[in-house]
PDB file of N, CA and C in Angstrom:
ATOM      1  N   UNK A   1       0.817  -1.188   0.000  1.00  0.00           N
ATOM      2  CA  UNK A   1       0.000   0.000   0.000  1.00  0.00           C
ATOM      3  C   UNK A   1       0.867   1.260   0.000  1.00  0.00           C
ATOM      4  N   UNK A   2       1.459   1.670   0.584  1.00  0.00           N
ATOM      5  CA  UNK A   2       2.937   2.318   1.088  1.00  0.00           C
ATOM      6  C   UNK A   2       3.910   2.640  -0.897  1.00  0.00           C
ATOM      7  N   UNK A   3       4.128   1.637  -1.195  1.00  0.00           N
ATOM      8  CA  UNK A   3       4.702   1.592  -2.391  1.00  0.00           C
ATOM      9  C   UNK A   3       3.277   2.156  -3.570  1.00  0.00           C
ATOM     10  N   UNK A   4       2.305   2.209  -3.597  1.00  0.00           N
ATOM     11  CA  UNK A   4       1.238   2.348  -4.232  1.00  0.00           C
ATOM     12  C   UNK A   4       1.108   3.707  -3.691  1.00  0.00           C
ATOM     13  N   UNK A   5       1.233   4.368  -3.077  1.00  0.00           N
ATOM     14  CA  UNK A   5       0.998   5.760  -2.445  1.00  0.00           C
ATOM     15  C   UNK A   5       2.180   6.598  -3.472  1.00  0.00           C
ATOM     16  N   UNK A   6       3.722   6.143  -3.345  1.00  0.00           N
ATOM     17  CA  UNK A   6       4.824   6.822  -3.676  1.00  0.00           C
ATOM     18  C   UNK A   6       4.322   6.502  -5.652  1.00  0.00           C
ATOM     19  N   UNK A   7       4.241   5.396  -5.588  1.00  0.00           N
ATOM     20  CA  UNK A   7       4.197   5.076  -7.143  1.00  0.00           C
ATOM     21  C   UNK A   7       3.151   4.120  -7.900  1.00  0.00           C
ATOM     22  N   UNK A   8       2.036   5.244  -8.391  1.00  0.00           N
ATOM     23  CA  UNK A   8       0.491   4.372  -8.522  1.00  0.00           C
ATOM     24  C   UNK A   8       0.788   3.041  -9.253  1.00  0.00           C
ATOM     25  N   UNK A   9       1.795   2.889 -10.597  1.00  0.00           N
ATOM     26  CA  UNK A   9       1.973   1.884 -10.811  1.00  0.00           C
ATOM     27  C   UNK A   9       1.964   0.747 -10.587  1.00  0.00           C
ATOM     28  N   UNK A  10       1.955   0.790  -9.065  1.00  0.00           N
ATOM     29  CA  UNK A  10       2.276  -0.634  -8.118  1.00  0.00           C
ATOM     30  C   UNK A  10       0.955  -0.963  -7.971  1.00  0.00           C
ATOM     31  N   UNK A  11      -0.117   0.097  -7.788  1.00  0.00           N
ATOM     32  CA  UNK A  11      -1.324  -0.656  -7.743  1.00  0.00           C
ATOM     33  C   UNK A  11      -1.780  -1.571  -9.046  1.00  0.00           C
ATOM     34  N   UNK A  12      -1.421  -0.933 -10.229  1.00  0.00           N
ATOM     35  CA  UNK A  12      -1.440  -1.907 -11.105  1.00  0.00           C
ATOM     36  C   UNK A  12      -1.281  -3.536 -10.885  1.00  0.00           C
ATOM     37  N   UNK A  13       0.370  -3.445 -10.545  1.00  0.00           N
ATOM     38  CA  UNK A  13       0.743  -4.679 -10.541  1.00  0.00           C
ATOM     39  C   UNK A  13       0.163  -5.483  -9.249  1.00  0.00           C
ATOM     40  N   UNK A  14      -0.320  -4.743  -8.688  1.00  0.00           N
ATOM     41  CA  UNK A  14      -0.860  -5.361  -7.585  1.00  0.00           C
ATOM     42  C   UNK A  14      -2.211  -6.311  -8.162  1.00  0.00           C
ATOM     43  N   UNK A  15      -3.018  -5.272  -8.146  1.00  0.00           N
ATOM     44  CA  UNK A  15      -4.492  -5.587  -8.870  1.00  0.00           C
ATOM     45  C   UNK A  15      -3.959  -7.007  -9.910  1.00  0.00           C
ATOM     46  N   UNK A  16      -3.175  -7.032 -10.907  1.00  0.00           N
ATOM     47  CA  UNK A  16      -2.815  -8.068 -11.713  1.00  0.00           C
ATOM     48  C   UNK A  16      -3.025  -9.325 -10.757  1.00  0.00           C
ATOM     49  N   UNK A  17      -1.734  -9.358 -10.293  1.00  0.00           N
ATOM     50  CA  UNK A  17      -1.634 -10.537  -9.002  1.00  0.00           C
ATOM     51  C   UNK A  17      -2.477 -10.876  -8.255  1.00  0.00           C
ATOM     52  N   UNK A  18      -3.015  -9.906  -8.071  1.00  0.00           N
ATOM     53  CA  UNK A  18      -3.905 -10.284  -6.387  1.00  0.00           C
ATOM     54  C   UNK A  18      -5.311 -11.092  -7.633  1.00  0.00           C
ATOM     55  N   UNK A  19      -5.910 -10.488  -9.255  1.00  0.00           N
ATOM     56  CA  UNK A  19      -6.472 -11.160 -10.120  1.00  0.00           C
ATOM     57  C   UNK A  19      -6.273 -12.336 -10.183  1.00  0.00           C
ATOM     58  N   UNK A  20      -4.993 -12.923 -10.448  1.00  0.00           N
ATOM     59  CA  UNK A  20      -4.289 -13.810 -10.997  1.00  0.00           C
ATOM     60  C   UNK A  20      -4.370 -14.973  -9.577  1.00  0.00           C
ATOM     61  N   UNK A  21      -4.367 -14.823  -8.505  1.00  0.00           N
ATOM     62  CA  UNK A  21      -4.528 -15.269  -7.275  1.00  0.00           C
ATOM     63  C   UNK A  21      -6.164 -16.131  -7.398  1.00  0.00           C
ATOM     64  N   UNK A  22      -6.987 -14.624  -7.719  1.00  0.00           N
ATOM     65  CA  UNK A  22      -8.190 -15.491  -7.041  1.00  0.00           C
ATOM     66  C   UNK A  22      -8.917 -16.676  -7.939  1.00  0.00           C
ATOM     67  N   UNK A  23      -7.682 -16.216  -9.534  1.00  0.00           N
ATOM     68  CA  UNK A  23      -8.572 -17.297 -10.768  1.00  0.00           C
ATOM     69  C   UNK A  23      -7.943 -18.686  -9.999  1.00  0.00           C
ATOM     70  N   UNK A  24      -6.875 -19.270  -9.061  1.00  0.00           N
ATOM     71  CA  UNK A  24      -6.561 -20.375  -8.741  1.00  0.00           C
ATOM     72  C   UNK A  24      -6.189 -20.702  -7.568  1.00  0.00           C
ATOM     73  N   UNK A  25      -7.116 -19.982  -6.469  1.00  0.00           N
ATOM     74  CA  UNK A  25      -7.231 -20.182  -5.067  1.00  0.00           C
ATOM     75  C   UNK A  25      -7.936 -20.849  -4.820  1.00  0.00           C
ATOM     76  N   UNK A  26      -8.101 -21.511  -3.427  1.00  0.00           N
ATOM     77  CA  UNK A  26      -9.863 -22.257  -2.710  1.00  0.00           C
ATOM     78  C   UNK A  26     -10.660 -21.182  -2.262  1.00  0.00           C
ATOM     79  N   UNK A  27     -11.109 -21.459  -1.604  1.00  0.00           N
ATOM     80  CA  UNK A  27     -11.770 -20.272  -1.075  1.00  0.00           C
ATOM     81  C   UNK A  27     -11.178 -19.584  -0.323  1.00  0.00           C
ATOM     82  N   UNK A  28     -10.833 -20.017   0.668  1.00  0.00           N
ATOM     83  CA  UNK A  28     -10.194 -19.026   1.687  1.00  0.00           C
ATOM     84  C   UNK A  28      -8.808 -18.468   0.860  1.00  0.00           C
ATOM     85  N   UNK A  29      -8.589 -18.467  -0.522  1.00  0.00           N
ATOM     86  CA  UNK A  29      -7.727 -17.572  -1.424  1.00  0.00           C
ATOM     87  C   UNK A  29      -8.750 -16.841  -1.941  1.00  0.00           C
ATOM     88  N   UNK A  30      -9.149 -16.600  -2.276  1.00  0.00           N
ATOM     89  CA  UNK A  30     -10.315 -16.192  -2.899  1.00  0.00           C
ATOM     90  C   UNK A  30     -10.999 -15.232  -2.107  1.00  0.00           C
ATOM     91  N   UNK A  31     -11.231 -15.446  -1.098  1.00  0.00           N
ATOM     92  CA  UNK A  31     -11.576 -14.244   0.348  1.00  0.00           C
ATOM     93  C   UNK A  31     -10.899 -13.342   0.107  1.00  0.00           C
ATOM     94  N   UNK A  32      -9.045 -13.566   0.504  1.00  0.00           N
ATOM     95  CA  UNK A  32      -8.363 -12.871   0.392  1.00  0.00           C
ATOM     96  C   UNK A  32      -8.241 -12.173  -0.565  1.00  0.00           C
ATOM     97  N   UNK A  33      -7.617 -12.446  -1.559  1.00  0.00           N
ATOM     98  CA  UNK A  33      -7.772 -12.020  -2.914  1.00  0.00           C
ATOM     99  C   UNK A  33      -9.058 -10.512  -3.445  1.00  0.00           C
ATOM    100  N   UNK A  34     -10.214 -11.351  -3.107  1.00  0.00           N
ATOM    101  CA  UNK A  34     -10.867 -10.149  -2.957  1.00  0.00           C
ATOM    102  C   UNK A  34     -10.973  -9.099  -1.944  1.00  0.00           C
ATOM    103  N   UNK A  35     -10.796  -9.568  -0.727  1.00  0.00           N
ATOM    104  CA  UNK A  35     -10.278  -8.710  -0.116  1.00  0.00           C
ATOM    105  C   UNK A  35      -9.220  -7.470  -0.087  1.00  0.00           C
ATOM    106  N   UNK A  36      -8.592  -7.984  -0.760  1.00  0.00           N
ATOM    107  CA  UNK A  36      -7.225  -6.970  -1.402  1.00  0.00           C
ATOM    108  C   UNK A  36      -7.349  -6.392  -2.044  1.00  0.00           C
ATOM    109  N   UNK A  37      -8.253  -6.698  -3.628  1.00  0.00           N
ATOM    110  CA  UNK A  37      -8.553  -5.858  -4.356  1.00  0.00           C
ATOM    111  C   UNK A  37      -9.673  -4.696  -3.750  1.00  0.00           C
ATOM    112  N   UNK A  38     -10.267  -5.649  -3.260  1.00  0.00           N
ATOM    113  CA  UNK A  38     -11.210  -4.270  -2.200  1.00  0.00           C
ATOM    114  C   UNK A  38     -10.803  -3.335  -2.370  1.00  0.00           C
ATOM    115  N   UNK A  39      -9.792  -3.438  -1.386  1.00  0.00           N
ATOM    116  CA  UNK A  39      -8.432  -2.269  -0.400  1.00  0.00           C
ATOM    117  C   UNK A  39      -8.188  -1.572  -1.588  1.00  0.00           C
ATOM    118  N   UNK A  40      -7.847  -2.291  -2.331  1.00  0.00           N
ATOM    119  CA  UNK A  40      -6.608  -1.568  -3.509  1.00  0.00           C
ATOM    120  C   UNK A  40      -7.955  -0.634  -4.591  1.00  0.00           C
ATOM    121  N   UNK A  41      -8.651  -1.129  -4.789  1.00  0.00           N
ATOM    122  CA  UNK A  41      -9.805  -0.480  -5.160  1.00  0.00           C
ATOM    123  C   UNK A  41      -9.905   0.619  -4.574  1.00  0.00           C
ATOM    124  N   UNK A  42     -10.174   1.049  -3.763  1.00  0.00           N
ATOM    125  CA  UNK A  42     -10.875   1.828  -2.236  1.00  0.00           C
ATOM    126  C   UNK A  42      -9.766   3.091  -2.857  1.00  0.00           C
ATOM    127  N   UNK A  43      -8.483   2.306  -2.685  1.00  0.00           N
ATOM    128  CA  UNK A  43      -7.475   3.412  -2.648  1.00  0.00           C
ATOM    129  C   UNK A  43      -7.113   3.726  -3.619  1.00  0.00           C
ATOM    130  N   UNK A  44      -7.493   3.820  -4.810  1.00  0.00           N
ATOM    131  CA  UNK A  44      -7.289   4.371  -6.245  1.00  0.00           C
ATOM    132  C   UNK A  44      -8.420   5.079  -6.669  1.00  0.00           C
ATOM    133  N   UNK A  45      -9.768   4.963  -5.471  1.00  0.00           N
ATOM    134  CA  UNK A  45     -10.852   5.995  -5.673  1.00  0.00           C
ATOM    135  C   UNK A  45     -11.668   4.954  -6.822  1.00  0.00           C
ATOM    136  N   UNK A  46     -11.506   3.721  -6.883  1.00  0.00           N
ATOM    137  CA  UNK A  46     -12.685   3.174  -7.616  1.00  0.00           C
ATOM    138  C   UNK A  46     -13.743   2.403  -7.150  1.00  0.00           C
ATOM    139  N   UNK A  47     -14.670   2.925  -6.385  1.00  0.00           N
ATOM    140  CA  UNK A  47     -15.414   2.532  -5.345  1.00  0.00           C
ATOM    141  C   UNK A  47     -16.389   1.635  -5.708  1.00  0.00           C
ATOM    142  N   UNK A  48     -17.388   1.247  -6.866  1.00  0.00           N
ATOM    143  CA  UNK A  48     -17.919   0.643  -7.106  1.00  0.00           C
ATOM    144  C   UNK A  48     -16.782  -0.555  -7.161  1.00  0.00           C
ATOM    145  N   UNK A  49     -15.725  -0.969  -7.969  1.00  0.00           N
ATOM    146  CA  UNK A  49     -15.025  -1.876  -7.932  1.00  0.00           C
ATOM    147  C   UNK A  49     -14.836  -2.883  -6.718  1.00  0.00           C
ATOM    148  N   UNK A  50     -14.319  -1.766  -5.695  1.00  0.00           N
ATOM    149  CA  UNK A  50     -14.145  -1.892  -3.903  1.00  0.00           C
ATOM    150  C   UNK A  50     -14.988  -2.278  -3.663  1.00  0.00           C
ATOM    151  N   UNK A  51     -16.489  -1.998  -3.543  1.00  0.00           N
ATOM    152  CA  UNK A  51     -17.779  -2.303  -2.859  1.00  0.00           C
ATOM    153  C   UNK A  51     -18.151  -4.070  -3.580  1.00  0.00           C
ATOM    154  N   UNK A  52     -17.730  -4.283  -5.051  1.00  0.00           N
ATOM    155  CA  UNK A  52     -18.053  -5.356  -5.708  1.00  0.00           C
ATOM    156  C   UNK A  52     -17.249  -6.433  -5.134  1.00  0.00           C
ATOM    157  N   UNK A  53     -15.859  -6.062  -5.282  1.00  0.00           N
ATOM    158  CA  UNK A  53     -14.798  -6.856  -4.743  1.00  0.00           C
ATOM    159  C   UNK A  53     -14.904  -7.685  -2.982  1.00  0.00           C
ATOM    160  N   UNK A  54     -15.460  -6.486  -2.139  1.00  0.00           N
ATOM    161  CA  UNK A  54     -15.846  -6.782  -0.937  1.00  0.00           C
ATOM    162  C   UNK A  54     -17.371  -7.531  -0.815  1.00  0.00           C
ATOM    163  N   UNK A  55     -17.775  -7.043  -1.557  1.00  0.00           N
ATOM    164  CA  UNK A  55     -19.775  -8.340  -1.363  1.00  0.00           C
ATOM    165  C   UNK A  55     -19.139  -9.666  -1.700  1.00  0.00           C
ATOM    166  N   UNK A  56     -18.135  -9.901  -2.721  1.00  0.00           N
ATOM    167  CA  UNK A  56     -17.690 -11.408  -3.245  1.00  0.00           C
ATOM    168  C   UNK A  56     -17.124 -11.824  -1.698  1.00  0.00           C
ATOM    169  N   UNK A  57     -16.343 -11.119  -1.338  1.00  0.00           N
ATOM    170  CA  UNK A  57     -15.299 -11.708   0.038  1.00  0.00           C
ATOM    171  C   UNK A  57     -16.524 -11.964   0.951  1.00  0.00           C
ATOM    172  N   UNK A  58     -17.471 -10.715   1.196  1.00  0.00           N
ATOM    173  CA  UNK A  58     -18.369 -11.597   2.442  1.00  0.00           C
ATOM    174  C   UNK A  58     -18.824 -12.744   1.972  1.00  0.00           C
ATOM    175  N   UNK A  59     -19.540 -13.170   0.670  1.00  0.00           N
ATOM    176  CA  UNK A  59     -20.052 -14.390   0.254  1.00  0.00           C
ATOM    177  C   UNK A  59     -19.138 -15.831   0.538  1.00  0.00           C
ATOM    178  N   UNK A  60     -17.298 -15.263   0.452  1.00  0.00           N
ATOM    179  CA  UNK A  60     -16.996 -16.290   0.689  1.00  0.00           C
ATOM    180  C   UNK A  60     -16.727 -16.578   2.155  1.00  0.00           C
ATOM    181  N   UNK A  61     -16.891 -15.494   3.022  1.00  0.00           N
ATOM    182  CA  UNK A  61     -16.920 -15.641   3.903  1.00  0.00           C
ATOM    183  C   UNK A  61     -17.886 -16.627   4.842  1.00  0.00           C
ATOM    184  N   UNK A  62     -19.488 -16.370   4.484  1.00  0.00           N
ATOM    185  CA  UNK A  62     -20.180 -16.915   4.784  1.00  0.00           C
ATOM    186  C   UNK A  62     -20.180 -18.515   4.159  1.00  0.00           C
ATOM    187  N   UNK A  63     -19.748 -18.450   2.920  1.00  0.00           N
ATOM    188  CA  UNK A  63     -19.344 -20.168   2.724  1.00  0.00           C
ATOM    189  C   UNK A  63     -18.511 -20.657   3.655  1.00  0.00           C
ATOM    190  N   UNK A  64     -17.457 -19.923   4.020  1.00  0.00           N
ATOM    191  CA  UNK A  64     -16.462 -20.949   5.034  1.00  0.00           C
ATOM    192  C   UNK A  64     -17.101 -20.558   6.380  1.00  0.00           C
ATOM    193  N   UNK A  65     -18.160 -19.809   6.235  1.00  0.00           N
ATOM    194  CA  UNK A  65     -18.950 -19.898   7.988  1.00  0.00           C
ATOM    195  C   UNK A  65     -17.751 -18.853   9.004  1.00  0.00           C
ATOM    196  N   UNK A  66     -17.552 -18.525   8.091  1.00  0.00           N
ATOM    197  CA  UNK A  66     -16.428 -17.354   9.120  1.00  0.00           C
ATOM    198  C   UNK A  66     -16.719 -16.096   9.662  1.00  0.00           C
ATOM    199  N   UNK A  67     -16.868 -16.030  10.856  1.00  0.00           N
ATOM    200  CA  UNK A  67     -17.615 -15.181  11.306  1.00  0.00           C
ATOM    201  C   UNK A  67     -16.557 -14.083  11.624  1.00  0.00           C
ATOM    202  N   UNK A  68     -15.255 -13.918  11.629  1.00  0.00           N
ATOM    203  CA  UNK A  68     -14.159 -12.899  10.954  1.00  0.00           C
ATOM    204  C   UNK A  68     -14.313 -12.545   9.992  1.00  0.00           C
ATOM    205  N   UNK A  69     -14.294 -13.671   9.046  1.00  0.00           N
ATOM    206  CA  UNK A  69     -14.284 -13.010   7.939  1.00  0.00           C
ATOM    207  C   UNK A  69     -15.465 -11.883   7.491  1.00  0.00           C
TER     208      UNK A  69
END
């Protein structure tokens, strides 16, 4: 996040990866994953993205019954 502040680029490569993550995670990758993009969403000011990214993570949340999550 820190590196994405100094140089937006990184959110790029972030967003890529953290993509690239959730096409071949289980679920609890897949939480994460969206979870991150959330974040990374949020903080590039693309809020519908963020808000989409985060409804997927609670869904998987509630599949693994995780009441953290």
């Amino acid at each position: 996040m820190k590196l994405g502040e100094l140089d937006p680029s990184c959110y790029e490569n972030s967003i890529n990866y953290h993509m690239k993550h959730k096409e071949i995670a289980d679920v609890a990758g897949k939480f994460l994953a969206h979870i991150n993009l959330g974040i990374i969403y949020n903080s590039i000011g693309e809020y519908e993205k963020s808000s989409i990214n985060h409804q997927f993570a609670l869904r998987y949340a509630i599949q693994m019954s995780s009441v953290a999550g």
